[in-house]
C-alpha atoms as a PDB file:
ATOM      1  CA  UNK A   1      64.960  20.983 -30.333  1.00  0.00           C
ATOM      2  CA  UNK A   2      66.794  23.531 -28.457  1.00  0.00           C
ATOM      3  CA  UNK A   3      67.680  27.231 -30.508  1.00  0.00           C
ATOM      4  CA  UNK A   4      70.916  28.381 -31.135  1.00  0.00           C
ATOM      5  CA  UNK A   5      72.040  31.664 -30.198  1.00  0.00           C
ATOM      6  CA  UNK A   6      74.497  32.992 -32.805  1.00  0.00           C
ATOM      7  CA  UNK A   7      76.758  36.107 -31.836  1.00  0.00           C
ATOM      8  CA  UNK A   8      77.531  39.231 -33.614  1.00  0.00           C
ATOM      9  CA  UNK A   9      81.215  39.699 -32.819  1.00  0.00           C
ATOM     10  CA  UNK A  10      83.470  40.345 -36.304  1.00  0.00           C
ATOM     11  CA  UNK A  11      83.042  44.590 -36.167  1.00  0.00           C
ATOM     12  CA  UNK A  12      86.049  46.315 -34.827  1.00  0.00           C
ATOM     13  CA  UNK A  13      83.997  49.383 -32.802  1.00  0.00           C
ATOM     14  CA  UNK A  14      85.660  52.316 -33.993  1.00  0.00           C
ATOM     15  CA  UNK A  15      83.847  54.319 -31.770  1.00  0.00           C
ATOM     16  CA  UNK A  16      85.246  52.580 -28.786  1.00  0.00           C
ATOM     17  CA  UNK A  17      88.813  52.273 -30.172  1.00  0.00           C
ATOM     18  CA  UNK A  18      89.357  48.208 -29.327  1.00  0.00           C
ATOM     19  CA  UNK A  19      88.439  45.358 -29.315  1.00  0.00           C
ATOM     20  CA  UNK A  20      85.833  45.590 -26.842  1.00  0.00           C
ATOM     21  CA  UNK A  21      84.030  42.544 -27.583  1.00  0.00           C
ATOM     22  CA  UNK A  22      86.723  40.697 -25.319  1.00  0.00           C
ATOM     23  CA  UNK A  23      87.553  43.132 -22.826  1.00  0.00           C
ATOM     24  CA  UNK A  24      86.658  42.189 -19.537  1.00  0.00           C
ATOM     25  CA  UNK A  25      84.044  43.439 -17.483  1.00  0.00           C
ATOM     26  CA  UNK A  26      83.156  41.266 -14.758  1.00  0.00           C
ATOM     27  CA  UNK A  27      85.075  40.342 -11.654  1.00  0.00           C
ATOM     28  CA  UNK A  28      86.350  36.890 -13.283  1.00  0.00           C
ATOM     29  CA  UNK A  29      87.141  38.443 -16.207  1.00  0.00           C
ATOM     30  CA  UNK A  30      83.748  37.661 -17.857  1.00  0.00           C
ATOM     31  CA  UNK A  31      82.982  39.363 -20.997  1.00  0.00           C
ATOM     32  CA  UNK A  32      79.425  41.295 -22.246  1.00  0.00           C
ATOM     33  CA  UNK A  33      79.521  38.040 -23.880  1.00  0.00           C
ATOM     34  CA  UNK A  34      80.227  35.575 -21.696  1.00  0.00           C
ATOM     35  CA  UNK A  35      76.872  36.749 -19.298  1.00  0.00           C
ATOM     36  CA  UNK A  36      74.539  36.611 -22.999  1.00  0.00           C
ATOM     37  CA  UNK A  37      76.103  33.174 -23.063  1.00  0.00           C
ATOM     38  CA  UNK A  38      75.133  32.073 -19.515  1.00  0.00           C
ATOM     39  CA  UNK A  39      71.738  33.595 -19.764  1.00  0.00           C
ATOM     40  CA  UNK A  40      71.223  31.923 -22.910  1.00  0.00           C
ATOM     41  CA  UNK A  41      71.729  28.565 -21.474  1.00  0.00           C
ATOM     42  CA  UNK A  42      70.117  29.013 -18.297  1.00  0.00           C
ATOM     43  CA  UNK A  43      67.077  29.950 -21.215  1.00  0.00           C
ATOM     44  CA  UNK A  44      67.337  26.830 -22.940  1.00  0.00           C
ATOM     45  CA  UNK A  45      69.502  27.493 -25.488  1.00  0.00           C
ATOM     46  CA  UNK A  46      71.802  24.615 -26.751  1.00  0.00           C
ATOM     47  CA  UNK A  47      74.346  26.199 -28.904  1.00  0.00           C
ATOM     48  CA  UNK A  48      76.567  29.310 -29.436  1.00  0.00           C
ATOM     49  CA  UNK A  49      77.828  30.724 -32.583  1.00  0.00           C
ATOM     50  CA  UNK A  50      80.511  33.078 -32.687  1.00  0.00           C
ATOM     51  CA  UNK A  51      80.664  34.933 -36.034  1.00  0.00           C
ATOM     52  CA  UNK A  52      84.002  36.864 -35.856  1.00  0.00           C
ATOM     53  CA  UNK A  53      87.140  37.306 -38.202  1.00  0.00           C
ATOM     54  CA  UNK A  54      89.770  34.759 -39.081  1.00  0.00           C
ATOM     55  CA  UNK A  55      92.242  37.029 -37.849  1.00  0.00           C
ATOM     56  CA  UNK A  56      90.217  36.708 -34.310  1.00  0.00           C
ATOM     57  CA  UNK A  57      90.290  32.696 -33.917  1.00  0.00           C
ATOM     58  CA  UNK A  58      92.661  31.881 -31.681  1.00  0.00           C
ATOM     59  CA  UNK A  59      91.788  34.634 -29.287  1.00  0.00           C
ATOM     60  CA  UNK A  60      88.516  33.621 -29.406  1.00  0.00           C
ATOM     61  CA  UNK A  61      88.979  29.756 -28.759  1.00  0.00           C
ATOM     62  CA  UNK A  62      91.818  30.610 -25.996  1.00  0.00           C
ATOM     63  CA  UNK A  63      89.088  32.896 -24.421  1.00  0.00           C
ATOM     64  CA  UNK A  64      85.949  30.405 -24.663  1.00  0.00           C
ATOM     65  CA  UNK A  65      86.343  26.940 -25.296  1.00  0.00           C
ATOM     66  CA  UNK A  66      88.232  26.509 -21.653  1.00  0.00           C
ATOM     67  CA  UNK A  67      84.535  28.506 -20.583  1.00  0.00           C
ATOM     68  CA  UNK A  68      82.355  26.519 -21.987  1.00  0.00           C
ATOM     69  CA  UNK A  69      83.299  23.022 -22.658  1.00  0.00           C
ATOM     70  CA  UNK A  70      81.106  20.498 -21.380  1.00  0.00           C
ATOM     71  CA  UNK A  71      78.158  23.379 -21.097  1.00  0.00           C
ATOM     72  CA  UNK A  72      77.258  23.792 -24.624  1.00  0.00           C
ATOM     73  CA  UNK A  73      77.842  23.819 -28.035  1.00  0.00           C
ATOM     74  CA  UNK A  74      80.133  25.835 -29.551  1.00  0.00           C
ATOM     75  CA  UNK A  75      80.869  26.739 -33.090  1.00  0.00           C
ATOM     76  CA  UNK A  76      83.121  29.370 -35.032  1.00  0.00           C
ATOM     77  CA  UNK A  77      82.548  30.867 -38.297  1.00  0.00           C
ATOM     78  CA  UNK A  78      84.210  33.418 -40.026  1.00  0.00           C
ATOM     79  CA  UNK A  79      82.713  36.840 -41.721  1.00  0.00           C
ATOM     80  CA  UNK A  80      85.040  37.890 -44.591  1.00  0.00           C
ATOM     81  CA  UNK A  81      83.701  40.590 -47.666  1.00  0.00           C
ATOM     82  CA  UNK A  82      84.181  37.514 -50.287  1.00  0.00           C
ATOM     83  CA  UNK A  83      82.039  35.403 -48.527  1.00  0.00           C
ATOM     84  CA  UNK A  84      78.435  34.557 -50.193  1.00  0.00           C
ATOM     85  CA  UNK A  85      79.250  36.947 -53.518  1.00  0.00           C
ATOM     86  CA  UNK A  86      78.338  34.551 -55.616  1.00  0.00           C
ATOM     87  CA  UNK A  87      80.757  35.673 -58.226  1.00  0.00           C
ATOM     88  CA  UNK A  88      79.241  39.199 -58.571  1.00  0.00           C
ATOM     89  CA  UNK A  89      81.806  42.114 -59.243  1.00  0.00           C
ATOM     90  CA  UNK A  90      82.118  43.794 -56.334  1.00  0.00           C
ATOM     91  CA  UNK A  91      84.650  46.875 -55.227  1.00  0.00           C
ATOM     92  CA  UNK A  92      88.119  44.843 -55.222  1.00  0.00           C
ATOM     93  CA  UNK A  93      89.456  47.076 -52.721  1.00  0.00           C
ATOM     94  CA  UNK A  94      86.854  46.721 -50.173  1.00  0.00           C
ATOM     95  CA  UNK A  95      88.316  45.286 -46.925  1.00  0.00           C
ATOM     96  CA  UNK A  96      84.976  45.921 -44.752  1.00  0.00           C
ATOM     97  CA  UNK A  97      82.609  42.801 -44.191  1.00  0.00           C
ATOM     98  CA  UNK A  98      79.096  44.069 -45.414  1.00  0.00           C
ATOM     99  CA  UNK A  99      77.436  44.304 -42.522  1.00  0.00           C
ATOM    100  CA  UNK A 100      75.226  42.270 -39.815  1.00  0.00           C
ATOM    101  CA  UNK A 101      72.789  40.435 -42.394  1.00  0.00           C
ATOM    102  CA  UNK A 102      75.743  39.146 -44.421  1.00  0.00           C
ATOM    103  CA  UNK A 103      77.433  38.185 -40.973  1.00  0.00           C
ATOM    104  CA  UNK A 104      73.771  36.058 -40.081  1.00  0.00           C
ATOM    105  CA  UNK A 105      74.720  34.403 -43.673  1.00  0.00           C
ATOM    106  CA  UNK A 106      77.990  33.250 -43.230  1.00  0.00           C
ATOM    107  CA  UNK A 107      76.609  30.781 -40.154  1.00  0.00           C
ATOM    108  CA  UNK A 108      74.207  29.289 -42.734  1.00  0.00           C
ATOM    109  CA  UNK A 109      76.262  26.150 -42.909  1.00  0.00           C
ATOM    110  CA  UNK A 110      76.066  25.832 -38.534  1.00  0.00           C
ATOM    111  CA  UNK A 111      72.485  26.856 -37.910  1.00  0.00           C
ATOM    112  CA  UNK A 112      69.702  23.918 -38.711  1.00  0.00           C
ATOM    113  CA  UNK A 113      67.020  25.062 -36.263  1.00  0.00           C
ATOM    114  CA  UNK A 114      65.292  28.151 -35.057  1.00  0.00           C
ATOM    115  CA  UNK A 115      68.104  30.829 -33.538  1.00  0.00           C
ATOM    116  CA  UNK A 116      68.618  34.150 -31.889  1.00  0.00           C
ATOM    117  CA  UNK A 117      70.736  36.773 -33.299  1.00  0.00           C
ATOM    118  CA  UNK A 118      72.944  39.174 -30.825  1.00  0.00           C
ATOM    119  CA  UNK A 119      75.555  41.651 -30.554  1.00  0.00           C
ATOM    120  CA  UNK A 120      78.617  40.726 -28.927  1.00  0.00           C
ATOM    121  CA  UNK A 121      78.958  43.974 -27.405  1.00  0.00           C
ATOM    122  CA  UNK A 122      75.424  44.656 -25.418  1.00  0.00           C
ATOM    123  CA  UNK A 123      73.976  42.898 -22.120  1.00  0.00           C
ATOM    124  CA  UNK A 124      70.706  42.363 -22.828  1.00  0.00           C
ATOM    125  CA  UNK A 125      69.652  40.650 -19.499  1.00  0.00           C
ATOM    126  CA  UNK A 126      68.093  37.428 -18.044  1.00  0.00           C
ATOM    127  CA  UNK A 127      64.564  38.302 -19.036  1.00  0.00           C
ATOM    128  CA  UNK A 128      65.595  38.939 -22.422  1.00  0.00           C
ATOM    129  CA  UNK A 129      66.237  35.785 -23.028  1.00  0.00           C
ATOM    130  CA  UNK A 130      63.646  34.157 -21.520  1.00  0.00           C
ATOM    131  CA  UNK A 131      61.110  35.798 -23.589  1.00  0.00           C
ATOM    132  CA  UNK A 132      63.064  34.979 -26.848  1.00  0.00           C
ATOM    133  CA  UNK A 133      64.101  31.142 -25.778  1.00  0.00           C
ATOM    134  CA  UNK A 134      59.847  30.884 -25.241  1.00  0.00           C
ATOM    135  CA  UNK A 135      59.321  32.703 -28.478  1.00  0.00           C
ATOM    136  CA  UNK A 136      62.296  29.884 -30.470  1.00  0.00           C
ATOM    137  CA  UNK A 137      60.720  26.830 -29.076  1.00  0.00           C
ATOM    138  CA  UNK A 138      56.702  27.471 -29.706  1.00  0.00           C
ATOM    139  CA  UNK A 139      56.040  30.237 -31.828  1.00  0.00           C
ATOM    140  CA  UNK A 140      58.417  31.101 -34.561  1.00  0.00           C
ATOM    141  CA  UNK A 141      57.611  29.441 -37.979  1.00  0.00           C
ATOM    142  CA  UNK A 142      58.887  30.274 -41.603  1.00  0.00           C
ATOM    143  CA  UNK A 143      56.004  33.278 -41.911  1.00  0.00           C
ATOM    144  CA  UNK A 144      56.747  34.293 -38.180  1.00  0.00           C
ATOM    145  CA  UNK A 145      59.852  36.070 -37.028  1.00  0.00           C
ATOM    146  CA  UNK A 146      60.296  38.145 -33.981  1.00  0.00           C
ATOM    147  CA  UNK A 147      62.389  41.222 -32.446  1.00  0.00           C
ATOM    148  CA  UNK A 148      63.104  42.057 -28.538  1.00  0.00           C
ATOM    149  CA  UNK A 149      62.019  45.413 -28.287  1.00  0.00           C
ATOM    150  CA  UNK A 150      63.505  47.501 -25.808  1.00  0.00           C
ATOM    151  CA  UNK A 151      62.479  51.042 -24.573  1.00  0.00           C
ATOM    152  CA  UNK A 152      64.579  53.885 -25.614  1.00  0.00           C
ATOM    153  CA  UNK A 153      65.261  55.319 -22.315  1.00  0.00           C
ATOM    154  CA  UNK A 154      66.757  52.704 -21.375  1.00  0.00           C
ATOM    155  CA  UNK A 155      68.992  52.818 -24.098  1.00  0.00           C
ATOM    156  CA  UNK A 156      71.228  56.105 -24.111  1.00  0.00           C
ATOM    157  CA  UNK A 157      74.757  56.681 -23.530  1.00  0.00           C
ATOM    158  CA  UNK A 158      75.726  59.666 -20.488  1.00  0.00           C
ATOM    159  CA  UNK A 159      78.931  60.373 -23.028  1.00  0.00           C
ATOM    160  CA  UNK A 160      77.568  60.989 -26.054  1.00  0.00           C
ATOM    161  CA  UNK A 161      74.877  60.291 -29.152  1.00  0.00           C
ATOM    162  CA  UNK A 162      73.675  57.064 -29.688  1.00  0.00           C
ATOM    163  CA  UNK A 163      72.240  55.571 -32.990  1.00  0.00           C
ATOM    164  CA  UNK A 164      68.975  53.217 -32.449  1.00  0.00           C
ATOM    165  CA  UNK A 165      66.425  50.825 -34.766  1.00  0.00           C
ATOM    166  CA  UNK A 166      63.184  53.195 -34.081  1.00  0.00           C
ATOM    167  CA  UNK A 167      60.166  50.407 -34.015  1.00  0.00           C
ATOM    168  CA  UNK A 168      56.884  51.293 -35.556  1.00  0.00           C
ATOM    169  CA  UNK A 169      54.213  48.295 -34.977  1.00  0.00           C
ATOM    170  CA  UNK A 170      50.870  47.948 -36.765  1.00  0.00           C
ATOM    171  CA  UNK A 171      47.651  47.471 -35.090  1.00  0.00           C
ATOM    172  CA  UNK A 172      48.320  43.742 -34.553  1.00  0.00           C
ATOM    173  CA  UNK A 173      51.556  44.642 -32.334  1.00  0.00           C
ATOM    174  CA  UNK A 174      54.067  43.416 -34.953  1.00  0.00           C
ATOM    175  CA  UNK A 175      56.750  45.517 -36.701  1.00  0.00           C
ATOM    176  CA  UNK A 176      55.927  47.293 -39.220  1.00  0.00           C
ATOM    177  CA  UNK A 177      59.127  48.930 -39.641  1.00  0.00           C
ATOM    178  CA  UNK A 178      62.733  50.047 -38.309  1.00  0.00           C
ATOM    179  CA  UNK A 179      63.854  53.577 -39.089  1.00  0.00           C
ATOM    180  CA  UNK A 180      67.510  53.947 -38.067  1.00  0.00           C
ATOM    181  CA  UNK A 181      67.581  57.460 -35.880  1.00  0.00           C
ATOM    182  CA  UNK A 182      70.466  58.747 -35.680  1.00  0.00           C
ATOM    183  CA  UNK A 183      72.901  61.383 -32.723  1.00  0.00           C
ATOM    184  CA  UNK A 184      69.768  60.419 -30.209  1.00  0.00           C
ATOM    185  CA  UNK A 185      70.762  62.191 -26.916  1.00  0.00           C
ATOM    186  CA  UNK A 186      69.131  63.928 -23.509  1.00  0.00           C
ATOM    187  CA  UNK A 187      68.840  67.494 -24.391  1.00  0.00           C
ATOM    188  CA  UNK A 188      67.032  69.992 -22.074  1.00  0.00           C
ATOM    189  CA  UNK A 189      65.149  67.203 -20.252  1.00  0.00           C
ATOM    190  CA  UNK A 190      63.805  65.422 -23.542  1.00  0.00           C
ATOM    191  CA  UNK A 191      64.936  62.691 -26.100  1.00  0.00           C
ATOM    192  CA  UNK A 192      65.852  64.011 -29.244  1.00  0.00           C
ATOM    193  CA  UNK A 193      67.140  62.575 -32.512  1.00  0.00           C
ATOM    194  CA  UNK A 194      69.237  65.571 -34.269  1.00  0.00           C
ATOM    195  CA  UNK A 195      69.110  63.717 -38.231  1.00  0.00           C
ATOM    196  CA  UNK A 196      66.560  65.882 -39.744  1.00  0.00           C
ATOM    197  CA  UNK A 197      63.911  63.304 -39.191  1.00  0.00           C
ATOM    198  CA  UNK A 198      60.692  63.633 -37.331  1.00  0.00           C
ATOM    199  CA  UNK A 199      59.690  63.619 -34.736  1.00  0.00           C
ATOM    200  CA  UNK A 200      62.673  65.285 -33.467  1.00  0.00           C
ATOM    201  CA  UNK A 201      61.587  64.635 -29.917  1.00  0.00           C
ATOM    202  CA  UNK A 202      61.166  60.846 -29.013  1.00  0.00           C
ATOM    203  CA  UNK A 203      58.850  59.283 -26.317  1.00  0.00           C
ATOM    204  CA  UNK A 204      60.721  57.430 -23.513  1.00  0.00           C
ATOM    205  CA  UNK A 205      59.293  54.868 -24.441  1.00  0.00           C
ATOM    206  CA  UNK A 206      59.119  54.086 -27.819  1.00  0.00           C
ATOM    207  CA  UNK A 207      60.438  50.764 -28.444  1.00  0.00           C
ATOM    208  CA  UNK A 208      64.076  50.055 -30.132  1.00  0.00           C
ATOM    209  CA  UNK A 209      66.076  47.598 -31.663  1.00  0.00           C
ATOM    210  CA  UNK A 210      68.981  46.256 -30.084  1.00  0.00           C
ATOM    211  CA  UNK A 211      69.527  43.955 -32.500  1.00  0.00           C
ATOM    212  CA  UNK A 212      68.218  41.166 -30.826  1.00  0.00           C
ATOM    213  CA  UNK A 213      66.595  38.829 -33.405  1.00  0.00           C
ATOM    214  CA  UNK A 214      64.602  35.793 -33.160  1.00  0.00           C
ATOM    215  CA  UNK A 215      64.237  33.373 -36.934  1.00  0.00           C
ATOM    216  CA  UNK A 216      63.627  30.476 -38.462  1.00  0.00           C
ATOM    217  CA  UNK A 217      66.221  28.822 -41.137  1.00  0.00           C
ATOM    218  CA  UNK A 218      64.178  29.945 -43.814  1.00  0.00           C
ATOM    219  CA  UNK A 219      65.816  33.098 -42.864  1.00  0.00           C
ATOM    220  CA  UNK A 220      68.754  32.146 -44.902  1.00  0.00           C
ATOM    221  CA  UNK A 221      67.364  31.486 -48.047  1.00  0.00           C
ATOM    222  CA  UNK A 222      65.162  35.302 -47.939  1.00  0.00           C
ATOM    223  CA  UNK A 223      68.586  36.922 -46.833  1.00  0.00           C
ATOM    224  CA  UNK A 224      70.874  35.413 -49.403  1.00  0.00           C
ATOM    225  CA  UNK A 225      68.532  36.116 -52.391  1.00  0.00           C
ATOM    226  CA  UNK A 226      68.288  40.015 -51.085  1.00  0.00           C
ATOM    227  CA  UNK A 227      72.097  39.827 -50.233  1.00  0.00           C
ATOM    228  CA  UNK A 228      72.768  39.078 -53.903  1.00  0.00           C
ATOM    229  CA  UNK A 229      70.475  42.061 -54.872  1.00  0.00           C
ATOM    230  CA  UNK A 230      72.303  44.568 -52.578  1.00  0.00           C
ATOM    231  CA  UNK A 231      75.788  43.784 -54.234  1.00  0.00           C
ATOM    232  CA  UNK A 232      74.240  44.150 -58.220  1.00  0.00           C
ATOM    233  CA  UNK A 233      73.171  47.466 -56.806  1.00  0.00           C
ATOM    234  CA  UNK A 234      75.421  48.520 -54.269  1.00  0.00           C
ATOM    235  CA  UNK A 235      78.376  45.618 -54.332  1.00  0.00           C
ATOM    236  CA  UNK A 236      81.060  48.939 -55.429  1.00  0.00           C
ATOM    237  CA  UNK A 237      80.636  51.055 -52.798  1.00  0.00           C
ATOM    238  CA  UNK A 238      83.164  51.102 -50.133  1.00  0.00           C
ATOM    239  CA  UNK A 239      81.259  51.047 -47.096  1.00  0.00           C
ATOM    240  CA  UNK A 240      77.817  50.100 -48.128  1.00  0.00           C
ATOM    241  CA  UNK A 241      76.380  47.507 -45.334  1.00  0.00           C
ATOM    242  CA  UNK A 242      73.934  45.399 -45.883  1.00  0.00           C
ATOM    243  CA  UNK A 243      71.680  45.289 -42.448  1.00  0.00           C
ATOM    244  CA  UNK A 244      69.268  42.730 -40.768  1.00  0.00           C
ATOM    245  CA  UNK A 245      66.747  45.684 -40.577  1.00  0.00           C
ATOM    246  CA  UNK A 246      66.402  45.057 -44.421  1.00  0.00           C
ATOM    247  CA  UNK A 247      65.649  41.619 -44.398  1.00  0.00           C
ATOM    248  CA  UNK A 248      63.015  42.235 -41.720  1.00  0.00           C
ATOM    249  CA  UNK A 249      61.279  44.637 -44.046  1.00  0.00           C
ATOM    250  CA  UNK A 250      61.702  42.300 -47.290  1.00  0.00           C
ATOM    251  CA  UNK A 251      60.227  39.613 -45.226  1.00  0.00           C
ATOM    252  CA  UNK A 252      57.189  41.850 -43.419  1.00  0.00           C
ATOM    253  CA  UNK A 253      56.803  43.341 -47.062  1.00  0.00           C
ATOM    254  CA  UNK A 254      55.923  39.753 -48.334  1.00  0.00           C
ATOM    255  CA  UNK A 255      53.966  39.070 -45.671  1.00  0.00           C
ATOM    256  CA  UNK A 256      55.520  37.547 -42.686  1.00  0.00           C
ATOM    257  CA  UNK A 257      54.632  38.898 -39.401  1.00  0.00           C
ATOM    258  CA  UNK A 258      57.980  39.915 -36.834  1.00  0.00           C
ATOM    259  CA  UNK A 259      56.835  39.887 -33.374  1.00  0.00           C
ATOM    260  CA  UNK A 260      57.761  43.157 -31.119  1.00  0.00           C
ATOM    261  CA  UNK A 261      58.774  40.925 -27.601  1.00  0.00           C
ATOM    262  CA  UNK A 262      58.661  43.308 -24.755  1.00  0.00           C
ATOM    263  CA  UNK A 263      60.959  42.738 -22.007  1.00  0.00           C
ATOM    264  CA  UNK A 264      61.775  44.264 -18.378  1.00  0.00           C
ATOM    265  CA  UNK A 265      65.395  43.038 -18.528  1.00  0.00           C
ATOM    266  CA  UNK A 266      67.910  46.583 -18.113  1.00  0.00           C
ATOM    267  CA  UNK A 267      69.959  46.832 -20.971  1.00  0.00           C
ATOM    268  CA  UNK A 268      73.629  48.608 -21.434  1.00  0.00           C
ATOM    269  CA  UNK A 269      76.549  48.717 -23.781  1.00  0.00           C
ATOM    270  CA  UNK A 270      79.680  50.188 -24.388  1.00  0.00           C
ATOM    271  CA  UNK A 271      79.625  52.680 -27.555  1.00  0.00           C
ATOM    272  CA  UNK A 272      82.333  54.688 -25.912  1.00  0.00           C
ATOM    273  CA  UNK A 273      85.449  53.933 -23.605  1.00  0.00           C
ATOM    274  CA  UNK A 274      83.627  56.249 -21.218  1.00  0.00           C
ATOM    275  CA  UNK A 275      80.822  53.735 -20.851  1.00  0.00           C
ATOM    276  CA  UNK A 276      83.189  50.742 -19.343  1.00  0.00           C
ATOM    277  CA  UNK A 277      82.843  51.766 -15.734  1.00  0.00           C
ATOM    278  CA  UNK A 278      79.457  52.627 -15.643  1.00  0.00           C
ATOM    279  CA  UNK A 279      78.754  48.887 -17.485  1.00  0.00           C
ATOM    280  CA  UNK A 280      81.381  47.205 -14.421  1.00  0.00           C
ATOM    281  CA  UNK A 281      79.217  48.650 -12.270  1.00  0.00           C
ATOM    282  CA  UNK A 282      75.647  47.236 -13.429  1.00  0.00           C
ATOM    283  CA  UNK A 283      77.116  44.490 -13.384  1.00  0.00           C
ATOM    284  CA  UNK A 284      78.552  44.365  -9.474  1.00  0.00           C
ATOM    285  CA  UNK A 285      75.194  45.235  -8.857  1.00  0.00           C
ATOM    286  CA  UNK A 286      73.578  42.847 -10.644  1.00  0.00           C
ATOM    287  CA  UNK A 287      76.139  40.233  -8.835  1.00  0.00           C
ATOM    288  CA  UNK A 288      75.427  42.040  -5.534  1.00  0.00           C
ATOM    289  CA  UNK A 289      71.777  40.956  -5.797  1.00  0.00           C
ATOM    290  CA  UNK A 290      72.129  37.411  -6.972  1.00  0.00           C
ATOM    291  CA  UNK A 291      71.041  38.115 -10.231  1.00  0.00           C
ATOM    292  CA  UNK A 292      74.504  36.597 -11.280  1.00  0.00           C
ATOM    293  CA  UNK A 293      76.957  34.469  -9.413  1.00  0.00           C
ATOM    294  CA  UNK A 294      80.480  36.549  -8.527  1.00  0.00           C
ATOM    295  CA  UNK A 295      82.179  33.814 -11.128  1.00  0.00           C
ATOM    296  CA  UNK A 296      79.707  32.617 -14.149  1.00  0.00           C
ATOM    297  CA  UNK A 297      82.289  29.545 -15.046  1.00  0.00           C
END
């Protein structure tokens, strides 16, 4: 059975001020996106879910089903904040989905087998699906889950702070837990984290999160029961979000094992406008070396 890859793409990136997660970046207009999604099959992968807004549909089907009929699977599904409430009382103002776990929820319904969760917005590379396609098809089972782990270096923005999933792993090399570090930046030659946290200064490195998931279906059933717990406690806020990082630790905590996946593949993503030429040009020279071909469709 191939894996499914399901994509991240219903935030609105207020840093970056647009939609980003269909602007184009390569030299056929390609999208972050569209290069995850060509990587992914070349991997093995057999499907692609798009978790986005309703408002979002048609721009999303004008953009990608022309791309990828007759390649792969595709499915949309829709992240709204009254989706998977089960009734409880939550802030009726609230406009704001609740974050990436609930967004991994709403494709319940699409996703039978194991699957890979992604941002819409980051490259992740070749390798990094390789290692998570190998990782779907022969070693994830309901008590095993797994998380590409990326070093941190790799990881920074030139134009400004950066907010990353810090990875501490136990003696077995499996997570142990994410701490979310917060304004990490270059500062006088070293990697610092300015939240009040320690340690302040941060190896190269140290592996993060880039919210590149690997899980079984049972996933769904662990994240909806927690989901239902994190609106009872925190359903009134108005921006409360309820993360994958805290179904991770609900699942290591009852005592499932998340792989850390290493991989070689160069990352980069665009928190800021600034970013967007420095991401075109990866990418020529990723093309330039026949990592990619100069069209992907």
């Amino acid at each position: 059975m191939k894996p499914t890859l399901v994509i991240l793409a219903a935030g609105m990136a207020s840093r970056y001020g647009s939609m980003k997660q269909v602007e184009s970046f390569g030299p056929g207009g390609e999208t972050i996106m569209d290069y995850s999604i060509y990587d992914a099959i070349r991997a093995g992968f057999g499907k692609i879910v798009f978790i986005i807004r309703a408002q979002h549909e048609q721009t999303f089907r004008a953009l990608f089903d022309p791309r990828l009929s007759g390649k792969v699977e595709v499915s949309y599904v829709f992240q709204e904040p009254e989706m998977h409430t089960a009734g409880i009382e939550t802030l009726p103002t609230r406009t704001k989905p609740w974050g990436t776990a609930h967004a991994v929820l709403c494709a319940e319904q699409m996703v039978s087998e194991p699957f890979a969760v992604i941002n819409a917005d980051d490259f992740y590379g070749r390798h990094a699906f390789e290692v998570a396609a190998g990782f779907l098809k022969e070693a994830c089972q309901k008590d095993r889950f797994a998380i590409v782990g990326y070093p941190l270096t790799g990881t920074l923005s030139a134009h400004g702070t950066v907010n990353r999933g810090v990875c501490t792993l136990d003696n077995h090399g499996h997570l142990s837990s994410i701490t979310e570090r917060i304004n990490i930046a270059y500062l006088a030659g070293e990697i610092r984290a300015a939240d009040g946290l320690l340690p302040e200064v941060l190896d190269k490195d140290t592996r993060v999160s880039m919210n590149f998931w690997c899980f079984d279906p049972s996933y769904f059933s662990l994240s909806k029961k927690l989901f239902h717990q994190f609106l009872r406690e925190r359903g009134m806020e108005e921006k409360s979000e309820f993360f994958i990082p805290l179904v991770a630790d609900s699942f290591i905590q009852e005592g499932g094992a998340v792989e850390v996946l290493p991989t070689h593949a160069k990352w980069f993503g665009v928190t800021y406008k600034e970013d967007a030429p420095s991401v075109q040009n990866s990418l020529d020279e990723l093309i330039r070396i026949g990592e990619y071909p100069e069209r992907l469709w």
